[in-house]
N, C-alpha and C. Protein backbone atom coordinates (compact mmCIF):
# COMPACT_ATOMS: atom_id res chain seq x y z
N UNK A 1 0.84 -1.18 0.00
CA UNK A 1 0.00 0.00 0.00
C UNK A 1 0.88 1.24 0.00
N UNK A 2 0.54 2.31 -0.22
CA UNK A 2 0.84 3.72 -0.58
C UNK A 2 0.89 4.48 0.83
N UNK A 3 1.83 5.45 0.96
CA UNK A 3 1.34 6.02 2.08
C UNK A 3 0.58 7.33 1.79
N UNK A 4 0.01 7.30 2.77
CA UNK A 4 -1.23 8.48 2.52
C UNK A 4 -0.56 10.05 2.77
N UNK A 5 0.46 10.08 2.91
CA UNK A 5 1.17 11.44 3.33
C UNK A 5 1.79 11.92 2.12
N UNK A 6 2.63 10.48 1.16
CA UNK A 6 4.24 10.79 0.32
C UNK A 6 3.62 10.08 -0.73
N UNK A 7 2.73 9.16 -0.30
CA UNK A 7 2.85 8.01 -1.71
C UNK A 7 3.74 6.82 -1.94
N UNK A 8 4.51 7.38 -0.91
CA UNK A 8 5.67 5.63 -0.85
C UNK A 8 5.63 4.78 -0.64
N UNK A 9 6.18 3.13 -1.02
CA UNK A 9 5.39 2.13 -0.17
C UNK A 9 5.65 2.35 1.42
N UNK A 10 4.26 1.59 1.99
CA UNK A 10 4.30 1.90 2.97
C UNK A 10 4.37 0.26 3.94
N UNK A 11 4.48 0.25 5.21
CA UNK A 11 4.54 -0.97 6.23
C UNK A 11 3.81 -0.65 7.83
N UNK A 12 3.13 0.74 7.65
CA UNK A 12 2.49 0.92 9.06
C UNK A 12 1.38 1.20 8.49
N UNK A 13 0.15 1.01 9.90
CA UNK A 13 -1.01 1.55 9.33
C UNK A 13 -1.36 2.18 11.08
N UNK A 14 -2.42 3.82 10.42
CA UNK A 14 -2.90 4.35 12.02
C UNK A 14 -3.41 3.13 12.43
N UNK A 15 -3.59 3.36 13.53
CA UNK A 15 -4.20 2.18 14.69
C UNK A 15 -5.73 2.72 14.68
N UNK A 16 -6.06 4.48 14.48
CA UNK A 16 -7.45 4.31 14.60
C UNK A 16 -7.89 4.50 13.33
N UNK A 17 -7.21 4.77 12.04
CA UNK A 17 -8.27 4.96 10.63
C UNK A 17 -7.99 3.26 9.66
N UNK A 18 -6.82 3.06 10.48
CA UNK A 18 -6.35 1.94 9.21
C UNK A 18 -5.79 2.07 7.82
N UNK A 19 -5.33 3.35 8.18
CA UNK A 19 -4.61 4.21 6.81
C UNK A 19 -3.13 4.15 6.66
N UNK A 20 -2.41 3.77 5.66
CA UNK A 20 -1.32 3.41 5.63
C UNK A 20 -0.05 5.07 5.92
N UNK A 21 0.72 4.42 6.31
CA UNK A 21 2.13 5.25 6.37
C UNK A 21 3.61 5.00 6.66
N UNK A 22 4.78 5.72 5.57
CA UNK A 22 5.87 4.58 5.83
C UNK A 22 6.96 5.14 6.78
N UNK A 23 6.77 6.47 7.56
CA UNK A 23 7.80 6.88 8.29
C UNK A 23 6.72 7.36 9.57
N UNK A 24 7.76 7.63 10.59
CA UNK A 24 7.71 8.54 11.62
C UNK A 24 7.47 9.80 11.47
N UNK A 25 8.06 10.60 10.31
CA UNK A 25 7.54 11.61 10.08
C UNK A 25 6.43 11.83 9.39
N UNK A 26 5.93 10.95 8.55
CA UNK A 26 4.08 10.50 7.98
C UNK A 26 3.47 10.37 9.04
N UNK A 27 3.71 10.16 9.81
CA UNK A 27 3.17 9.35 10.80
C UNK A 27 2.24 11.08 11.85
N UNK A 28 3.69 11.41 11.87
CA UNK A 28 3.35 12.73 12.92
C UNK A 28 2.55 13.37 11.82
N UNK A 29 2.72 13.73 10.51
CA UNK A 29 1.93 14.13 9.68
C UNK A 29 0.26 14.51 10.01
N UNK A 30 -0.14 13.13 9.66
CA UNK A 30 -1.26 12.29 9.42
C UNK A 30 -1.78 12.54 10.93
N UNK A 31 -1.42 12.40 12.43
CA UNK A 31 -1.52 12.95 13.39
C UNK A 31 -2.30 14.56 13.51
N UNK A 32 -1.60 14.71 13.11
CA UNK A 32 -2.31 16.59 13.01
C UNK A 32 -3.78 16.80 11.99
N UNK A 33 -4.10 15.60 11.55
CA UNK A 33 -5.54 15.85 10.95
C UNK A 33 -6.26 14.77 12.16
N UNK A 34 -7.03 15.09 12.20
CA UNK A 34 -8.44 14.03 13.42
C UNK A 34 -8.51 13.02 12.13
N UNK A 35 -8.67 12.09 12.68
CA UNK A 35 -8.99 10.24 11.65
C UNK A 35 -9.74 10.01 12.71
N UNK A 36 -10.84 9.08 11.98
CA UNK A 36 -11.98 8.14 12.69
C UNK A 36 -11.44 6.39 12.05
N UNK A 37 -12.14 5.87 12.86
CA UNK A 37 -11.72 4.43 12.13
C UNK A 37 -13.16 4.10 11.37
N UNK A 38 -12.67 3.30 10.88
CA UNK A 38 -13.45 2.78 9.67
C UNK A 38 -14.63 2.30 9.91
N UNK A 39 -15.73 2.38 8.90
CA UNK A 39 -16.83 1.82 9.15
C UNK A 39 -17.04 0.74 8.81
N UNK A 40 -16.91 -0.53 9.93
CA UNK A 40 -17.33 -2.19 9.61
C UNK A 40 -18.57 -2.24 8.73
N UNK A 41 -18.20 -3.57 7.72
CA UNK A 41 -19.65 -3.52 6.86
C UNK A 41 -19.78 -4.83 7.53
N UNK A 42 -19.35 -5.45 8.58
CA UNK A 42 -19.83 -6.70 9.63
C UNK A 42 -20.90 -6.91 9.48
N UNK A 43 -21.78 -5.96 10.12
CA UNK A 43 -23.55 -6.00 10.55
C UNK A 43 -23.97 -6.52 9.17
N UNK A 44 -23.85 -6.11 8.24
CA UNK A 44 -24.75 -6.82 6.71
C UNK A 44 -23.87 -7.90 6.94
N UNK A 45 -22.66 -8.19 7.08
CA UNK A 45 -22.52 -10.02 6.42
C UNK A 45 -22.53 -11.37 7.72
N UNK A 46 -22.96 -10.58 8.72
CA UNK A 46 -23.32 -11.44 9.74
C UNK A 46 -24.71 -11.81 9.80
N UNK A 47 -25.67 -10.78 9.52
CA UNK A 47 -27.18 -10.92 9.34
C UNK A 47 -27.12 -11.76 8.09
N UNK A 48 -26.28 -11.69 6.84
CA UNK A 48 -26.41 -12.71 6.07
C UNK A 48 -25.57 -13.78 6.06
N UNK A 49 -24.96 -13.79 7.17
CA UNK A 49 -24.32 -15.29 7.66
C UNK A 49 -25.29 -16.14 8.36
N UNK A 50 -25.66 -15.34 9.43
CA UNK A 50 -26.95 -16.24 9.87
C UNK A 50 -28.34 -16.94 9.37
N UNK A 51 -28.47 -16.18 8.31
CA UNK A 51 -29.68 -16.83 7.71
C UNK A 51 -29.13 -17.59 6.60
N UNK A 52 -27.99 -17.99 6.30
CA UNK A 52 -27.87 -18.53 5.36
C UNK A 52 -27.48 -20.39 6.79
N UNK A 53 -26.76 -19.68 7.53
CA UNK A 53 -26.81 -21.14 8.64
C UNK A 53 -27.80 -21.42 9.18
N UNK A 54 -28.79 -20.89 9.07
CA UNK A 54 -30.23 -21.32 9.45
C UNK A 54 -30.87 -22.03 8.08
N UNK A 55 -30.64 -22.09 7.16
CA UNK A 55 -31.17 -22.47 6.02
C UNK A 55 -30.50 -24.37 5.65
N UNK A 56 -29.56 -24.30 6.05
CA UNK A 56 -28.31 -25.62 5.90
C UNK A 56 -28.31 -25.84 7.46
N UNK A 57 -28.70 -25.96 8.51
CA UNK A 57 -27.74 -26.28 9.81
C UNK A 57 -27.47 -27.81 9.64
N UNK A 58 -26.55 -28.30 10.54
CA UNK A 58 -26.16 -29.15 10.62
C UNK A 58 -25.77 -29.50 12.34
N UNK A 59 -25.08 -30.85 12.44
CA UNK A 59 -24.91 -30.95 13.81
C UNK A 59 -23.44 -30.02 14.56
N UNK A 60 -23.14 -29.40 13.69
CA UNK A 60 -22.00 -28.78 13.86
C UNK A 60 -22.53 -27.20 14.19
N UNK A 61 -23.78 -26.92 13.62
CA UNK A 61 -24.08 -25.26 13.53
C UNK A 61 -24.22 -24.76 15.00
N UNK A 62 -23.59 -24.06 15.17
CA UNK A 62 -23.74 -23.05 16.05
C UNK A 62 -25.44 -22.10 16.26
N UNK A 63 -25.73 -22.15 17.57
CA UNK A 63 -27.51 -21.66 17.49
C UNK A 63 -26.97 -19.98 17.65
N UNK A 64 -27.04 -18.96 16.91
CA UNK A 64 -27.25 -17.62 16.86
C UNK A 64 -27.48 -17.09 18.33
N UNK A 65 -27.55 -17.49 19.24
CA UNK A 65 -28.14 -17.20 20.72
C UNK A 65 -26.45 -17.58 21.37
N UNK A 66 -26.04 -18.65 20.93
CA UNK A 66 -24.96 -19.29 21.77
C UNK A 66 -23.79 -18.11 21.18
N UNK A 67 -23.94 -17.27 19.83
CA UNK A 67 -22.62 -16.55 18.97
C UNK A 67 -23.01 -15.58 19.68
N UNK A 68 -23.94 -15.28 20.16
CA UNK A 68 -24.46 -14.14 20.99
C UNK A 68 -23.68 -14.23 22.47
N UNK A 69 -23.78 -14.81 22.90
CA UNK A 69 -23.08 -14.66 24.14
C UNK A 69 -21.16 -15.16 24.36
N UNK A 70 -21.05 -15.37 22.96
CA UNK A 70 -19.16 -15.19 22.86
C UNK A 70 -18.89 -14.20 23.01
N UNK A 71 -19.63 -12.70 22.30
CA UNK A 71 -19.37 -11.68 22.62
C UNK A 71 -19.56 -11.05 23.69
N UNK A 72 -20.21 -11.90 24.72
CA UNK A 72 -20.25 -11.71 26.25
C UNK A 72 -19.58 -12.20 26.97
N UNK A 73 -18.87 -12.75 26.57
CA UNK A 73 -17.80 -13.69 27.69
C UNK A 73 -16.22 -12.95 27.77
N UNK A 74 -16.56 -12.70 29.53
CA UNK A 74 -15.11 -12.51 29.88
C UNK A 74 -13.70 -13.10 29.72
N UNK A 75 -14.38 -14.94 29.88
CA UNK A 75 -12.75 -15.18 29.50
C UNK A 75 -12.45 -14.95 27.98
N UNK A 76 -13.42 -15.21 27.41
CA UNK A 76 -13.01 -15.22 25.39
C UNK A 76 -12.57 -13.64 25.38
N UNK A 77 -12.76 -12.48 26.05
CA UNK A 77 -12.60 -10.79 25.80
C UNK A 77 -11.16 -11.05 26.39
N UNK A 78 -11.03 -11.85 27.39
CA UNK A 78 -9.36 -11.99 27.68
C UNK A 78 -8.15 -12.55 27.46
N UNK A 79 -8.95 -13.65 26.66
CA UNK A 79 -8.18 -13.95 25.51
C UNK A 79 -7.40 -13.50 24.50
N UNK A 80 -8.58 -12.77 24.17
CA UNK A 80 -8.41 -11.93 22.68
C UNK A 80 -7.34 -10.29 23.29
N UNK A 81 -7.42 -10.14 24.16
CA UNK A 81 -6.95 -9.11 24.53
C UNK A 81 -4.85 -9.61 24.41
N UNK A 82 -4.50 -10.34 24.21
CA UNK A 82 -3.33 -11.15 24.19
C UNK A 82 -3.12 -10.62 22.29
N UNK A 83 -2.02 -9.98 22.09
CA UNK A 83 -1.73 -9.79 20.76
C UNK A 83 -1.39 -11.08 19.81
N UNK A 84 -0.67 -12.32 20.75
CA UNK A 84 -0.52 -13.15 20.08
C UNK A 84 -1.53 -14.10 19.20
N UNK A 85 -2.25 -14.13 20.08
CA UNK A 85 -3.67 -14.87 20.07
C UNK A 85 -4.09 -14.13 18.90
N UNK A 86 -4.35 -12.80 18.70
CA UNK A 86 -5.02 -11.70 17.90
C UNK A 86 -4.08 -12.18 16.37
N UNK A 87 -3.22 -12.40 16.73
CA UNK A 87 -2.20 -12.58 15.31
C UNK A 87 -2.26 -14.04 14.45
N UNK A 88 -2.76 -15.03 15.38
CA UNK A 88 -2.80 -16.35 15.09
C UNK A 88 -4.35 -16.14 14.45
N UNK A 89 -5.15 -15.60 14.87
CA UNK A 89 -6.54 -15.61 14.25
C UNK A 89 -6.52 -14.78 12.98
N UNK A 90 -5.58 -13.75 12.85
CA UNK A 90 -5.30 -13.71 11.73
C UNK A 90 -4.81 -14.02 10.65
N UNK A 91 -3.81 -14.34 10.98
CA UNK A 91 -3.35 -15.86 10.20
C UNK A 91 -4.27 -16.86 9.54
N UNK A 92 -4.63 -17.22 10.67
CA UNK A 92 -5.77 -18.29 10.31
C UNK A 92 -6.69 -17.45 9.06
N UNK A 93 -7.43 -16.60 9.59
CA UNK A 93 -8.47 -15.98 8.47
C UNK A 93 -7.81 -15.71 7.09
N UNK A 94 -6.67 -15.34 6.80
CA UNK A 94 -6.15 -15.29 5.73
C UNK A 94 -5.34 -15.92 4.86
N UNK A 95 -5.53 -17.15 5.32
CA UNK A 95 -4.99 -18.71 4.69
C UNK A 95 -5.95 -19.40 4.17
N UNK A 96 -4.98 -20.17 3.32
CA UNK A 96 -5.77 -20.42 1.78
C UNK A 96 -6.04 -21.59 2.98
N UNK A 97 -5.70 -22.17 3.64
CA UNK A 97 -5.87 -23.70 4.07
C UNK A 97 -5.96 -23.56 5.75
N UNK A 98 -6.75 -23.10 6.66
CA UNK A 98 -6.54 -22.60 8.06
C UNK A 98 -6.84 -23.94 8.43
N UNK A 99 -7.13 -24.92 7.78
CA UNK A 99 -7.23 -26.40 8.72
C UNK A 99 -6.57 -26.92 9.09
N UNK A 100 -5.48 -26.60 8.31
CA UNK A 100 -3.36 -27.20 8.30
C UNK A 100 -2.97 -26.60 9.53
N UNK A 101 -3.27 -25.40 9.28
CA UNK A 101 -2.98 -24.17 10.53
C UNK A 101 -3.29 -24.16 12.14
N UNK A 102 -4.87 -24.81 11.99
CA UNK A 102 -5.22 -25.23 12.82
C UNK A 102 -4.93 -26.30 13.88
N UNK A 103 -4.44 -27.54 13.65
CA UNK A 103 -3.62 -28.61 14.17
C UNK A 103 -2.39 -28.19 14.85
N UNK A 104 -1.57 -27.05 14.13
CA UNK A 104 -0.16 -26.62 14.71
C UNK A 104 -0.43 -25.61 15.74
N UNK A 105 -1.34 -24.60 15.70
CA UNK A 105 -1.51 -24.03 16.58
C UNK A 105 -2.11 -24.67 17.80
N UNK A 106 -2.79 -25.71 17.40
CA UNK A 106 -2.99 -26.41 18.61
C UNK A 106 -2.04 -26.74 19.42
N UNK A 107 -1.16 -26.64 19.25
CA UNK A 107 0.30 -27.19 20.27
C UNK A 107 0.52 -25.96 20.75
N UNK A 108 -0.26 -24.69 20.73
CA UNK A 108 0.48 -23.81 21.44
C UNK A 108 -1.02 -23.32 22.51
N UNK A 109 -0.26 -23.09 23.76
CA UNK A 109 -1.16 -23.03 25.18
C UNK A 109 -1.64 -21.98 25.02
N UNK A 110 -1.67 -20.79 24.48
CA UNK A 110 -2.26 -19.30 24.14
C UNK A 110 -3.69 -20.16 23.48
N UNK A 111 -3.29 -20.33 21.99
CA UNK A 111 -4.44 -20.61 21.28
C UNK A 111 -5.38 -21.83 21.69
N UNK A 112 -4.74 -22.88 22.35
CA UNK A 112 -5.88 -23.60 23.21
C UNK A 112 -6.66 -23.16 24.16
N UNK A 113 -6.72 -22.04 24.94
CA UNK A 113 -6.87 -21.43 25.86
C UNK A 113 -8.41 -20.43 25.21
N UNK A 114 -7.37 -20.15 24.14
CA UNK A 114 -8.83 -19.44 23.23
C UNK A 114 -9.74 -20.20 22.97
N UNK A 115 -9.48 -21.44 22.30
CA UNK A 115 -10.49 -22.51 21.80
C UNK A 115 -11.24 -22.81 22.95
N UNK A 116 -10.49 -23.17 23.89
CA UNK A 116 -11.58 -23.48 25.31
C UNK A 116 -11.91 -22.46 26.12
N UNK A 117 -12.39 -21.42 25.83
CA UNK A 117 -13.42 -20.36 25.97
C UNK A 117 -14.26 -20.18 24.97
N UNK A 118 -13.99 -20.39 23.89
CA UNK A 118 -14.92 -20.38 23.20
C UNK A 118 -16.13 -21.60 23.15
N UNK A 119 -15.55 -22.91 23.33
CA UNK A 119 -15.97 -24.16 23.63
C UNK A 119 -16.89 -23.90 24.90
N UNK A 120 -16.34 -23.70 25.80
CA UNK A 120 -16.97 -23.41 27.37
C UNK A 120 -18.46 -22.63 27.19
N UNK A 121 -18.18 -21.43 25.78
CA UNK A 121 -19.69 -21.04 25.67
C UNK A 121 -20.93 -21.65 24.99
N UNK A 122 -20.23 -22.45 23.74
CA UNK A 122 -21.01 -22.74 22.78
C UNK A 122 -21.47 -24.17 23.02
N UNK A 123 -20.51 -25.06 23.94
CA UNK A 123 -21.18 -26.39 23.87
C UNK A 123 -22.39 -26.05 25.18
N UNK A 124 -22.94 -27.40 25.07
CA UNK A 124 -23.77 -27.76 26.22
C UNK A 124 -23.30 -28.28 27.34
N UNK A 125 -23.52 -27.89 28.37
CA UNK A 125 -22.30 -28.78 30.15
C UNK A 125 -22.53 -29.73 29.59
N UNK A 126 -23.87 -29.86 29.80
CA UNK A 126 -23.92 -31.43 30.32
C UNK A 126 -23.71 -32.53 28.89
N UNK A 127 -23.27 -32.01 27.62
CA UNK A 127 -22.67 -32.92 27.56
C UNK A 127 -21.06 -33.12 27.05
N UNK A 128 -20.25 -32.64 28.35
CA UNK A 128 -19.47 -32.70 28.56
C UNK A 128 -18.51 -33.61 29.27
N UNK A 129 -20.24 -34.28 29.79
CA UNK A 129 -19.54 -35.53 31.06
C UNK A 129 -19.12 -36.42 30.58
């Protein structure tokens, strides 16, 4: 990407617009104008994520009530609050193959930690026994 100050390639981006820049001095630049961050187009492809998993479920689907309360859970918010963790899920999302990905990260105690908070919300206790 370009930086938004010079035009050069760039390797940073603001933290609150998501706008690229390749120095310290772009940087302070770009500073002296107010930036907002970006507007998620989430809300449309989650409303059409869900009705499309309501249309196919399976024994694997997740009930819309249970994705509802991941975003309520303290340990999964403390999880995610860990940069590493934040970096591995990215990873993951931007691989051609995150199933490969998936197995190796399993060997690491950060990202299991995530999985079982997330697990802890979505399964059922009881059948856990």
């Amino acid at each position: 990407m370009d930086c938004i100050q010079c035009g050069k390639d760039s390797k940073y981006k603001c933290p609150v617009c998501r706008q690229s820049y390749c120095s310290v001095a772009c940087c302070k630049l770009h500073k002296e104008t107010p930036c907002s961050p970006p507007t998620p187009p989430q809300t449309e492809f989650y409303e059409e994520e869900s009705t499309n998993t309501d249309e196919f479920p399976s024994e694997d689907t997740v009930p819309p009530e249970k994705l509802k309360q991941l975003e309520q859970s303290t340990e999964l918010r403390n999880c995610l609050e860990n940069p590493h963790v934040r970096k591995i899920l990215e990873i993951l999302d931007t691989s051609a193959h995150p199933d490969l990905l998936i197995s190796e990260y399993m060997h690491e105690p950060l990202f299991t930690e995530f999985v079982d908070a997330c697990l802890n919300v979505v399964q059922d206790r009881h059948n856990d026994d």
